[in-house]
C-alpha atoms as a PDB file:
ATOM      1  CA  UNK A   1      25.632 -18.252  16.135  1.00  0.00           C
ATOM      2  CA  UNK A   2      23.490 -20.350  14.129  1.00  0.00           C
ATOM      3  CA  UNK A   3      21.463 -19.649  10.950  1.00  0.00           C
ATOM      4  CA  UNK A   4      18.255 -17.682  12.109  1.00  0.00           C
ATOM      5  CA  UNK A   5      15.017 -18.992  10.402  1.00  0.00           C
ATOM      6  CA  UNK A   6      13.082 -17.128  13.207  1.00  0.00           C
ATOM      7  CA  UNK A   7      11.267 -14.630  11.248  1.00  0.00           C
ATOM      8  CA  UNK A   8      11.348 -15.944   7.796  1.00  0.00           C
ATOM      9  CA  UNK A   9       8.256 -17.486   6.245  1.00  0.00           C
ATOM     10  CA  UNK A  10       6.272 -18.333   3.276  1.00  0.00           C
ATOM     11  CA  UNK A  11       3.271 -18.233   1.242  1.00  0.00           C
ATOM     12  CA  UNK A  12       1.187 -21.299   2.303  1.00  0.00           C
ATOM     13  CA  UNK A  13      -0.288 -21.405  -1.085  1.00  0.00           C
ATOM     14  CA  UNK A  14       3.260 -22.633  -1.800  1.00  0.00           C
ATOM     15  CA  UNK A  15       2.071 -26.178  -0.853  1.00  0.00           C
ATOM     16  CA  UNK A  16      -0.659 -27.429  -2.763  1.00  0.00           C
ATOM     17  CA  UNK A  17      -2.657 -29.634  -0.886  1.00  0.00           C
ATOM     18  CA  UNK A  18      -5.931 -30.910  -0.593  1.00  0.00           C
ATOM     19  CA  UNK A  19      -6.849 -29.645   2.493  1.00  0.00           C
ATOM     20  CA  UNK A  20      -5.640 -26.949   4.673  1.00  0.00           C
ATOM     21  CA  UNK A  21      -4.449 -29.094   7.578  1.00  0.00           C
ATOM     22  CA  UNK A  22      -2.173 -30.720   5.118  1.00  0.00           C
ATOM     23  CA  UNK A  23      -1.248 -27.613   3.486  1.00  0.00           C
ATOM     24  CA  UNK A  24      -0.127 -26.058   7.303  1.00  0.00           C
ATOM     25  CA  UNK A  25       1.741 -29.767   7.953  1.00  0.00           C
ATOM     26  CA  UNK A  26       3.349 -29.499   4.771  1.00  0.00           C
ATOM     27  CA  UNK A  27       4.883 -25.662   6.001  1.00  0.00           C
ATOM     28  CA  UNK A  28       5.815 -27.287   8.772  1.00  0.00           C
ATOM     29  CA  UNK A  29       8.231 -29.853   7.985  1.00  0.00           C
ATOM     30  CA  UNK A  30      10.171 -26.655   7.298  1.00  0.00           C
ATOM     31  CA  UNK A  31      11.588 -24.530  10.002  1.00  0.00           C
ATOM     32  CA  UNK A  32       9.210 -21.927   9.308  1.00  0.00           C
ATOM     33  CA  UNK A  33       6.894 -20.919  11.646  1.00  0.00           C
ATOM     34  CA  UNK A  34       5.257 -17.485   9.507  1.00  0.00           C
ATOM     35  CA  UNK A  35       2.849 -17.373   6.311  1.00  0.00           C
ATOM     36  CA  UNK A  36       1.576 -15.321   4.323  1.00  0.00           C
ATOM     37  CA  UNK A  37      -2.051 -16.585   4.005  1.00  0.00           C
ATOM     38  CA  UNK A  38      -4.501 -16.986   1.221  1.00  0.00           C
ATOM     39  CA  UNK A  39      -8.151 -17.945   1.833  1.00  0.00           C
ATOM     40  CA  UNK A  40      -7.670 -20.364  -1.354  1.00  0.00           C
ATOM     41  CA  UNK A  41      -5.801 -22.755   1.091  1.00  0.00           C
ATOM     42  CA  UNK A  42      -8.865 -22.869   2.752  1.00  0.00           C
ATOM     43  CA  UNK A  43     -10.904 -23.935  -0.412  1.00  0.00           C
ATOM     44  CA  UNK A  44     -12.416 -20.509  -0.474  1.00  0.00           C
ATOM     45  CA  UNK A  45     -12.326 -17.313  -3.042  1.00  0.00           C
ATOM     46  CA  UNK A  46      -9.075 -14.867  -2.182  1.00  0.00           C
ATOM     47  CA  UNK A  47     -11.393 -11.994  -2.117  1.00  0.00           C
ATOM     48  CA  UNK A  48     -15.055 -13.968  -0.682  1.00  0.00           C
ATOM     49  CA  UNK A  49     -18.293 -12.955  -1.326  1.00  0.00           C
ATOM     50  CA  UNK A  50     -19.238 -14.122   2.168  1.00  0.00           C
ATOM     51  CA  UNK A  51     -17.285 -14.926   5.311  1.00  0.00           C
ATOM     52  CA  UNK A  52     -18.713 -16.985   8.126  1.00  0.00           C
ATOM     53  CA  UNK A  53     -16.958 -16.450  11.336  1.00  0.00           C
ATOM     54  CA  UNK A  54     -17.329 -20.418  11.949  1.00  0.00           C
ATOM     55  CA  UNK A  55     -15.016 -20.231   8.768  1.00  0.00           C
ATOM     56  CA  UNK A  56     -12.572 -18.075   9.873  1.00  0.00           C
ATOM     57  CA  UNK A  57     -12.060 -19.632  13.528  1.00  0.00           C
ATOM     58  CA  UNK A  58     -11.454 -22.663  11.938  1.00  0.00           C
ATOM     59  CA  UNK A  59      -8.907 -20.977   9.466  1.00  0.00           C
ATOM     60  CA  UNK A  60      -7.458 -19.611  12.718  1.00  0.00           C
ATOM     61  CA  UNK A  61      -7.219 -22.565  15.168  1.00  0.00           C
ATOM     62  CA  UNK A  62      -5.619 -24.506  12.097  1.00  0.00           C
ATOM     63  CA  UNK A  63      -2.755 -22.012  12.219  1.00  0.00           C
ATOM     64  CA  UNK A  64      -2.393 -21.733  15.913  1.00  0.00           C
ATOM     65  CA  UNK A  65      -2.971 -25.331  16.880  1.00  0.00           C
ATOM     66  CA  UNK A  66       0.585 -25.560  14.437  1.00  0.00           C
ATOM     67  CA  UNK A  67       2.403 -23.115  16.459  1.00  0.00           C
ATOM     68  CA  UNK A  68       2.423 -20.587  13.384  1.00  0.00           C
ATOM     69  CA  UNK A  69       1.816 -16.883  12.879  1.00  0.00           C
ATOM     70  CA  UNK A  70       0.062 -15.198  10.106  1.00  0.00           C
ATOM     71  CA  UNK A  71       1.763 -12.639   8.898  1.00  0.00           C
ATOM     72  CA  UNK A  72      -0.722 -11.562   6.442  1.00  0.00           C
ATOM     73  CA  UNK A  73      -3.426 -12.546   4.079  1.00  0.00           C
ATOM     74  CA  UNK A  74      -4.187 -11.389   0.197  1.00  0.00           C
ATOM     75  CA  UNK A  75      -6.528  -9.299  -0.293  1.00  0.00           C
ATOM     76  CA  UNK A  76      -4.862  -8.593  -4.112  1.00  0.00           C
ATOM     77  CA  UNK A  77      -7.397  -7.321  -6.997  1.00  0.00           C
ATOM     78  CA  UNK A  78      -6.795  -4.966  -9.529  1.00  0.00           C
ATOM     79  CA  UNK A  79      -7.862  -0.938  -8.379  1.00  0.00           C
ATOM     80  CA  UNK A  80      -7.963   0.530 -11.396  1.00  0.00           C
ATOM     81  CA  UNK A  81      -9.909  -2.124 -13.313  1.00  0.00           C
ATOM     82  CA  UNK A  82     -11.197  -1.107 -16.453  1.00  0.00           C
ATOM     83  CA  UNK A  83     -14.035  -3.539 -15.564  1.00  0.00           C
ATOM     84  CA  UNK A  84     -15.752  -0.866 -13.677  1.00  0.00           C
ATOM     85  CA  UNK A  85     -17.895  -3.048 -12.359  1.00  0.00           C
ATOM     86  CA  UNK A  86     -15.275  -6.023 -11.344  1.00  0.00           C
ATOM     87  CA  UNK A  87     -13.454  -3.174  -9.677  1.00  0.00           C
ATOM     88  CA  UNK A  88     -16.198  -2.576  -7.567  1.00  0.00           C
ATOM     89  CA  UNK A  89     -17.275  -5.810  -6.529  1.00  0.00           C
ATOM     90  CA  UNK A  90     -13.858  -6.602  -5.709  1.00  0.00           C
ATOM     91  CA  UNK A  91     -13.766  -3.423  -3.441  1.00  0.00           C
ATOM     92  CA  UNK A  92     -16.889  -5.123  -1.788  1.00  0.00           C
ATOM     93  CA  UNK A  93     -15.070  -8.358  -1.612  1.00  0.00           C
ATOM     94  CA  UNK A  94     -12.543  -6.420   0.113  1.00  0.00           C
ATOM     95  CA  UNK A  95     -14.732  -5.014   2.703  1.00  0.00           C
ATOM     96  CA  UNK A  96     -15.767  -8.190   3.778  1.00  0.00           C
ATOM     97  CA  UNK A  97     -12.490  -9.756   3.912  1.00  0.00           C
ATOM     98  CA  UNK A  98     -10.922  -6.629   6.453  1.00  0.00           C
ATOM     99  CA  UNK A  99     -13.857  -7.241   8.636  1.00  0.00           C
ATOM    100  CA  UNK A 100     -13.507 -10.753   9.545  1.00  0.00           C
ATOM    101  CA  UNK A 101      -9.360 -10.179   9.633  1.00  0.00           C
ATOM    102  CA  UNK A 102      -9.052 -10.041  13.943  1.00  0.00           C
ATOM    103  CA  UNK A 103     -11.317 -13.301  13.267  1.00  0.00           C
ATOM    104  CA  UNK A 104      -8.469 -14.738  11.198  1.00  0.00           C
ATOM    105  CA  UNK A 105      -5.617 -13.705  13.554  1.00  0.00           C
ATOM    106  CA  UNK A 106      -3.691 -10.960  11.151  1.00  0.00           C
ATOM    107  CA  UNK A 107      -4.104  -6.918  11.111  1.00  0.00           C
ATOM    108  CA  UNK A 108      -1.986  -7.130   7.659  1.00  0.00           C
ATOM    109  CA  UNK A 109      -3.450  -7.075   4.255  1.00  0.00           C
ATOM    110  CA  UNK A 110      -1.482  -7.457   0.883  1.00  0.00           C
ATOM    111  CA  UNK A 111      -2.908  -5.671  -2.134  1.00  0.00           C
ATOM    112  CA  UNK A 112      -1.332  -4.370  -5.773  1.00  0.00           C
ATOM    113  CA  UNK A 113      -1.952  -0.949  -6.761  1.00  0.00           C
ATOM    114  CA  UNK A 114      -3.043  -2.220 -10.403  1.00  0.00           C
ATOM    115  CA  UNK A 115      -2.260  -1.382 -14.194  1.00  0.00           C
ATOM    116  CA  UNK A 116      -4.270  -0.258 -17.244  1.00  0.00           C
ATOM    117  CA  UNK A 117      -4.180  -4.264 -18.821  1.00  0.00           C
ATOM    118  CA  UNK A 118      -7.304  -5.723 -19.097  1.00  0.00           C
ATOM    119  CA  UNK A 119      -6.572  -8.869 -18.166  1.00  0.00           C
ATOM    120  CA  UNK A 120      -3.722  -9.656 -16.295  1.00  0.00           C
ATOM    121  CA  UNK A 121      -3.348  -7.042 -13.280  1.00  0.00           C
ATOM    122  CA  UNK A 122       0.484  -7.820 -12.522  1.00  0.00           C
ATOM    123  CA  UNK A 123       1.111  -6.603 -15.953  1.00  0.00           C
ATOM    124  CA  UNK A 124       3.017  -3.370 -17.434  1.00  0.00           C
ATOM    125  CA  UNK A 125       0.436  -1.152 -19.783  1.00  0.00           C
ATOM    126  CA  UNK A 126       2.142   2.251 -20.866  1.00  0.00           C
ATOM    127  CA  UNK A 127      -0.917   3.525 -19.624  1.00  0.00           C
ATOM    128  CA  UNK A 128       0.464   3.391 -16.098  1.00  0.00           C
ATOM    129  CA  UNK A 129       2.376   5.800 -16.564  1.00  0.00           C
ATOM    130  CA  UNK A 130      -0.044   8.701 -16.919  1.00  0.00           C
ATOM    131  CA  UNK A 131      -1.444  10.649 -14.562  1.00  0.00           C
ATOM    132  CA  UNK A 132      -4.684   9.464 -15.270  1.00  0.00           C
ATOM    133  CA  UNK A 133      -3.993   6.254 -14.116  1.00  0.00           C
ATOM    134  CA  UNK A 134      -2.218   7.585 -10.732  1.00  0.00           C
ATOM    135  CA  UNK A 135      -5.121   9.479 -10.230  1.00  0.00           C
ATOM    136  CA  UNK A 136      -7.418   6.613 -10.544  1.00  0.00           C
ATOM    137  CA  UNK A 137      -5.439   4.709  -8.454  1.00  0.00           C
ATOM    138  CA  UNK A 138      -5.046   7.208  -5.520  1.00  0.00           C
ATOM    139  CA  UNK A 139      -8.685   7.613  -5.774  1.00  0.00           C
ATOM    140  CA  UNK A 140      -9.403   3.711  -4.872  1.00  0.00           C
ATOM    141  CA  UNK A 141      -6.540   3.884  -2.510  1.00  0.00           C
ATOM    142  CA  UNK A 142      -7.936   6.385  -0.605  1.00  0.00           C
ATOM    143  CA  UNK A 143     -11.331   3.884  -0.195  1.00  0.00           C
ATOM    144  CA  UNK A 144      -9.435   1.134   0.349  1.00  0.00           C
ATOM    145  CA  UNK A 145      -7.570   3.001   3.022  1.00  0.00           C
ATOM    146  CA  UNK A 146     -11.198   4.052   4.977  1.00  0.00           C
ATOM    147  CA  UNK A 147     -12.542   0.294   4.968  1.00  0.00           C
ATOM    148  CA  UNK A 148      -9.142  -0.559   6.541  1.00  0.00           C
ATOM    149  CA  UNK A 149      -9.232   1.904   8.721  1.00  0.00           C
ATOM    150  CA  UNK A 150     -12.881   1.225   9.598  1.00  0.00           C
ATOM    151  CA  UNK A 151     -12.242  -2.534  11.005  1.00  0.00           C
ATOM    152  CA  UNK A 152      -8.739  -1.362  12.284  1.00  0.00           C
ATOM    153  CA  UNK A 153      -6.348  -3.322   9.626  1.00  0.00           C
ATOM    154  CA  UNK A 154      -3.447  -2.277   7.879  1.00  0.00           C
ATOM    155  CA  UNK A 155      -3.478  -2.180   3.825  1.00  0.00           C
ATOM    156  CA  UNK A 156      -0.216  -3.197   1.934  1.00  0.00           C
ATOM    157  CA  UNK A 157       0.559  -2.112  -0.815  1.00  0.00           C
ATOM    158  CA  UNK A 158       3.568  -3.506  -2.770  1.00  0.00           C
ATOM    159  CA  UNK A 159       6.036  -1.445  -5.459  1.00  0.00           C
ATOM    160  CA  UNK A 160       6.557  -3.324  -8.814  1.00  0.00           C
ATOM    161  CA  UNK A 161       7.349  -2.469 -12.662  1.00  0.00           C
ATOM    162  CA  UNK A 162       4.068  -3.465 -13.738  1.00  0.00           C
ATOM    163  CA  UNK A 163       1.773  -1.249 -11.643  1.00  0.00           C
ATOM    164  CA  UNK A 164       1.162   1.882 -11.265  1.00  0.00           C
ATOM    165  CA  UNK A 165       3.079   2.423  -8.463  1.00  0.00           C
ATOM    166  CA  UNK A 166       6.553   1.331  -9.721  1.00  0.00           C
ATOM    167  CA  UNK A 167       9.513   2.474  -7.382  1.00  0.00           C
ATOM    168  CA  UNK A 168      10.268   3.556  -4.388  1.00  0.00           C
ATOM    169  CA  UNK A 169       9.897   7.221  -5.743  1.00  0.00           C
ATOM    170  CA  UNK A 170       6.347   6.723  -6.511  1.00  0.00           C
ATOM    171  CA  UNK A 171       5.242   4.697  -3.213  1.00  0.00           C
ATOM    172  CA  UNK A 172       6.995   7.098  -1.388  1.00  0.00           C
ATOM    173  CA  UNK A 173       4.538   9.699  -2.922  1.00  0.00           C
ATOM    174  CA  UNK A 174       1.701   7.441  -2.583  1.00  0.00           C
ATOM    175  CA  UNK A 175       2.430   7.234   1.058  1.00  0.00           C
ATOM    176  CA  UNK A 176       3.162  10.607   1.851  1.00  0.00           C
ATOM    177  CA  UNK A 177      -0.391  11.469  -0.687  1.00  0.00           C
ATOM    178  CA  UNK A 178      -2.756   9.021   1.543  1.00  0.00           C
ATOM    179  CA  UNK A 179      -1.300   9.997   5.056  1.00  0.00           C
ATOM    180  CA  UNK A 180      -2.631   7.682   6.719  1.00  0.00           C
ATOM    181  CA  UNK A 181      -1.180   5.261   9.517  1.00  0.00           C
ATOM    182  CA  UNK A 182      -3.626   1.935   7.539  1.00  0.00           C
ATOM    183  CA  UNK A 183      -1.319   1.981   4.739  1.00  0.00           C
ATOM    184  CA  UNK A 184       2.102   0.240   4.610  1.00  0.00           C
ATOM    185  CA  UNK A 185       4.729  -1.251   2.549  1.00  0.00           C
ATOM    186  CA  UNK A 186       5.264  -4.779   1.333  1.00  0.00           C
ATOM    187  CA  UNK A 187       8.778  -4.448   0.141  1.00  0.00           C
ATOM    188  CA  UNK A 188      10.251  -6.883  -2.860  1.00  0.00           C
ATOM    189  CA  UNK A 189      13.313  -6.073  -4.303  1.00  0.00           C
ATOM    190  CA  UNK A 190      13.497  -8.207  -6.752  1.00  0.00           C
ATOM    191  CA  UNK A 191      10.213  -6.302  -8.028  1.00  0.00           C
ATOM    192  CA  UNK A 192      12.119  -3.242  -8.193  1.00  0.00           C
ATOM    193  CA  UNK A 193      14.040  -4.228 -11.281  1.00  0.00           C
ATOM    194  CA  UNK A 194      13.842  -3.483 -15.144  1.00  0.00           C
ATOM    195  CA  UNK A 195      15.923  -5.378 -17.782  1.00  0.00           C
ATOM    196  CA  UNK A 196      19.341  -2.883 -17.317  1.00  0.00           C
ATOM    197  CA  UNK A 197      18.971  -2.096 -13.838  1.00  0.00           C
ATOM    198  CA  UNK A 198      21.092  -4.644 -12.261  1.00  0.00           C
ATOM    199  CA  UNK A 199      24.238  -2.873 -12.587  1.00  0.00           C
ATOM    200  CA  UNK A 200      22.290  -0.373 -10.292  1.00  0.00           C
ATOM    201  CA  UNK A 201      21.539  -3.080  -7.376  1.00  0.00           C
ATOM    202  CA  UNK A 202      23.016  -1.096  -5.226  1.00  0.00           C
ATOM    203  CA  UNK A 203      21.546   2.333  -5.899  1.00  0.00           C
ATOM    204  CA  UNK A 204      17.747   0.563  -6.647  1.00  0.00           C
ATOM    205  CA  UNK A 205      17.700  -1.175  -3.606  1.00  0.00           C
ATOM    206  CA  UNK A 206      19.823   1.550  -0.908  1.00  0.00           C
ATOM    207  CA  UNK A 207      16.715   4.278  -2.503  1.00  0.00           C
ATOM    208  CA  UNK A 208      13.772   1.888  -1.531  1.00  0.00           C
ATOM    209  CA  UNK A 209      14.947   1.309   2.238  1.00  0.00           C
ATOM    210  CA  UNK A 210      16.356   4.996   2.305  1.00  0.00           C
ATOM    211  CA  UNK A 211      12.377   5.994   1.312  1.00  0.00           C
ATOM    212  CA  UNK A 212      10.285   3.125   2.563  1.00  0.00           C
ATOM    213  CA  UNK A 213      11.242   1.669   5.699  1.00  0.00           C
ATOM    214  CA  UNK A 214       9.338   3.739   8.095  1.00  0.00           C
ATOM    215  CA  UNK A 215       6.496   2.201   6.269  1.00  0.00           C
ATOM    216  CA  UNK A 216       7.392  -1.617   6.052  1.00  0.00           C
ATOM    217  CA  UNK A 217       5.199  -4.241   6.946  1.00  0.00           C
ATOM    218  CA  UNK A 218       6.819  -6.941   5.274  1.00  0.00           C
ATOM    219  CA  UNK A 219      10.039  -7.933   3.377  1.00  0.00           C
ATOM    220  CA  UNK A 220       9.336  -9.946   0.129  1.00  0.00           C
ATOM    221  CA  UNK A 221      11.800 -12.743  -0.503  1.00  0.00           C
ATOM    222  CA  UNK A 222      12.078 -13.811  -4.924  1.00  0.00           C
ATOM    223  CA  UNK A 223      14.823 -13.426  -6.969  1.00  0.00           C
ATOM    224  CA  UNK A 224      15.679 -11.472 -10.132  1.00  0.00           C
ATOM    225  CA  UNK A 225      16.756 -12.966 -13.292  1.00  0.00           C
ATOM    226  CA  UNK A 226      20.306 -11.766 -14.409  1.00  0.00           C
ATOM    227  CA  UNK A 227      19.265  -9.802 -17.285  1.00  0.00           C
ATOM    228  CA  UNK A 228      16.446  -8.088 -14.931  1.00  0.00           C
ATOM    229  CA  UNK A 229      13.882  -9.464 -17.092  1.00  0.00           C
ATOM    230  CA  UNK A 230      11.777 -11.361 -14.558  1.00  0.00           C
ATOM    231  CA  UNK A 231      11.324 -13.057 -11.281  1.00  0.00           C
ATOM    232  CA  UNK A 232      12.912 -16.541  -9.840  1.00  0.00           C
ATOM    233  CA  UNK A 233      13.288 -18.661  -6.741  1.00  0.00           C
ATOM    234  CA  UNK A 234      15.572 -17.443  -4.065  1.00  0.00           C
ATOM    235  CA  UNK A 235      18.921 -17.497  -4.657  1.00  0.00           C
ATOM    236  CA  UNK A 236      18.252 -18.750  -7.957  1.00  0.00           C
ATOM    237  CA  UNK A 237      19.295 -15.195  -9.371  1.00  0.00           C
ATOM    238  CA  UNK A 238      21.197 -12.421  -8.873  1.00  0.00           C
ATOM    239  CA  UNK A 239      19.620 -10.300  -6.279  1.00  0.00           C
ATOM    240  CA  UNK A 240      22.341  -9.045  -3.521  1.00  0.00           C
ATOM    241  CA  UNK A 241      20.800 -10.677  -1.065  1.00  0.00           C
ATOM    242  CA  UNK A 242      23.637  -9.576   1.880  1.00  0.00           C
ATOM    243  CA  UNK A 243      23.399  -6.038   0.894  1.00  0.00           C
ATOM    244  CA  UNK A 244      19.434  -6.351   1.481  1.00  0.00           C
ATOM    245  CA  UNK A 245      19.610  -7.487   4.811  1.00  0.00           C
ATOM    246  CA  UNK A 246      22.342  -4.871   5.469  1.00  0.00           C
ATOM    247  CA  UNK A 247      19.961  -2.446   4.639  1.00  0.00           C
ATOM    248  CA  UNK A 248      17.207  -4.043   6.237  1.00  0.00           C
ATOM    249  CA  UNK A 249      19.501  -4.012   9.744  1.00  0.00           C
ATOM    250  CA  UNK A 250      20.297  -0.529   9.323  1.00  0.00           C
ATOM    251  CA  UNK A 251      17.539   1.148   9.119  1.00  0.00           C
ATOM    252  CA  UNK A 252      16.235  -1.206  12.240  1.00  0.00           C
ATOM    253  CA  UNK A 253      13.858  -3.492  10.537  1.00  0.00           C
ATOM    254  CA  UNK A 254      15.490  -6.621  12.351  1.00  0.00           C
ATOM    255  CA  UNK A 255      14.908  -4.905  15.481  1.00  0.00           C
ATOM    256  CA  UNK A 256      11.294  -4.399  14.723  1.00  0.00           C
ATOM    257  CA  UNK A 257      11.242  -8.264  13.684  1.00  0.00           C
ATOM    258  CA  UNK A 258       9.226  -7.136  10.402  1.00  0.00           C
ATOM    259  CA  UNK A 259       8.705 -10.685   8.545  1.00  0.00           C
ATOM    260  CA  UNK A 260      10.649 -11.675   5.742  1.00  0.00           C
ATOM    261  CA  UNK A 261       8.043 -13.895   3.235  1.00  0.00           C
ATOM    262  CA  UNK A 262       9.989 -16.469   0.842  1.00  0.00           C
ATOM    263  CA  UNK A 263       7.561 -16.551  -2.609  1.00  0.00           C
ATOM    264  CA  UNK A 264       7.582 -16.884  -6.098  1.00  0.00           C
ATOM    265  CA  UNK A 265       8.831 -21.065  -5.929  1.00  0.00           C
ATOM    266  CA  UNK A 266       7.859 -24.556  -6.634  1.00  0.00           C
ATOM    267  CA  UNK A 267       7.921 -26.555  -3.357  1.00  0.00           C
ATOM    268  CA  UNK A 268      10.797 -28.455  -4.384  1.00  0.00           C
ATOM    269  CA  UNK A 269      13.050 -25.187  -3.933  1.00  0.00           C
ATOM    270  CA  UNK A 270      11.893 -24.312  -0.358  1.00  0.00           C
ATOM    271  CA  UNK A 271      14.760 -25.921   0.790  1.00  0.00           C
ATOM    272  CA  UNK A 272      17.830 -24.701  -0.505  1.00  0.00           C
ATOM    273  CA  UNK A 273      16.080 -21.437  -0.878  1.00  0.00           C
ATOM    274  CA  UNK A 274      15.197 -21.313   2.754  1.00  0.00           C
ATOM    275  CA  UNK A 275      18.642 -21.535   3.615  1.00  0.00           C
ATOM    276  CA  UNK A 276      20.167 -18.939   0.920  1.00  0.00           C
ATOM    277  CA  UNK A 277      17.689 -16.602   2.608  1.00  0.00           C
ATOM    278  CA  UNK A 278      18.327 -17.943   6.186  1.00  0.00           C
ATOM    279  CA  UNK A 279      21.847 -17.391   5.370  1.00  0.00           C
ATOM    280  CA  UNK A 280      22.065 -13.826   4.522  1.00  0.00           C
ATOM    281  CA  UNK A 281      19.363 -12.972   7.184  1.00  0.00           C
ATOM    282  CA  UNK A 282      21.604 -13.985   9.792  1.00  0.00           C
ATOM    283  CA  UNK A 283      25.499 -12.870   8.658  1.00  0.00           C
ATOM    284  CA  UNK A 284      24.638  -9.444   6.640  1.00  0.00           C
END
């Protein structure tokens, strides 16, 4: 058996191009055949004020005429903004995005569930940690959740140390608090980690597909630094990537053919890291 690139793909805004027929070639002089879109590849705002449907047929013939799938697209803003009014508008930027998402050709929408900083929403603030903040948070959620549910997409919400929703523990909870079938998992692992917590790979990462993967959409592909102190290219780092897709064959996520989303690289490490990933995919 070969290696399997089938179902792996990657962030188009990976490629930075001028236009986004260049931007989809450039994808595909990989074997990849999935992205994870962003409406910035098509010169237009992540979250838009306005979406012509003109706009999003092209966006879709672009990707189909390639013979690629979209996985997803970003809807990412922070939900519990202290910029009441940001927070807001970017719920209304939202909106508009999930109703022009059958246009686009994806059901799937990525979002963060925020953090108390001001400024920078993939940030820790100790202020996530109180139950104000969850409350907040699982407030928004529950509106996000009703204008996905409204045009008939799924919102995905991904666990990471600088949000509020930080572990598996606490997206399980989220999950189980929202109930609703419009709101799924993007799963990282390499988000999953603090500075100290790799000598608990194991143990972090058998927890999050032990709790989450009824509820996985997607399968987040980075790396973690060896002191657990950040983020890196795949296979760049130390994340156990065989005992990922062990788990991730287990508990039948191959068999569901739930896409695995390289990010978090410069273009000139899409090779090799392709392959680390392709790698594992195939022989865990």
């Amino acid at each position: 058996m070969g290696v399997d690139y089938s179902r792996l793909g990657i962030f188009a805004k990976t490629f930075n191009r001028p236009t986004l027929g260049e931007t989809l070639d450039a994808v595909c002089a990989h074997p990849i055949r999935i992205v994870q879109f962003n409406l910035s590849c098509a010169g237009l705002p992540t979250l838009p004020d306005h979406l012509e449907e003109a706009e999003c047929k092209a966006v879709a013939t672009a990707v189909r005429d390639r013979g690629l799938t979209m996985a997803a697209i970003s809807g990412t803003f922070n939900p519990i903004d202290p910029d009441l009014a940001r927070r807001e508008d970017n719920l209304r930027k939202f909106d508009v995005l999930a109703s022009k998402c059958h246009i686009l050709g994806t059901r799937i929408i990525t979002l963060c569930t925020g953090t108390c900083d001001p400024e920078d929403m993939w940030r820790h603030h100790p202020g996530n940690a109180e139950p104000e903040a969850w409350d907040d948070m699982a407030a928004m959620m529950k509106r996000i959740v009703a204008i996905a549910e409204a045009h008939d997409v799924i919102a995905a919400f991904e666990p990471e140390t600088g949000n509020v929703v930080d572990s598996a523990l606490r997206a399980s909870r989220l999950i189980d608090e929202i109930g609703s079938a419009h709101l799924k998992v993007v799963l990282d692992p390499a988000n999953l980690f603090r500075p100290g917590d790799i000598p608990r790979m194991a143990e972090v990462l058998d927890e999050a597909f032990a709790l989450l993967s009824p509820h996985i959409v997607l399968l987040h592909a980075k790396d973690v630094l060896p002191d657990g102190s950040g983020t890196t290219a795949p296979g760049s780092g130390v994340l156990d990537y065989s005992h990922v897709f062990r788990r991730f064959k287990q508990n039948k996520l191959w068999h569901k053919k739930i896409p695995v989303i390289l990010h978090g690289l410069c273009e000139d490490k899409v090779g090799g890291s392709l392959y680390c990933v392709a790698l594992n995919y195939s022989y865990s």
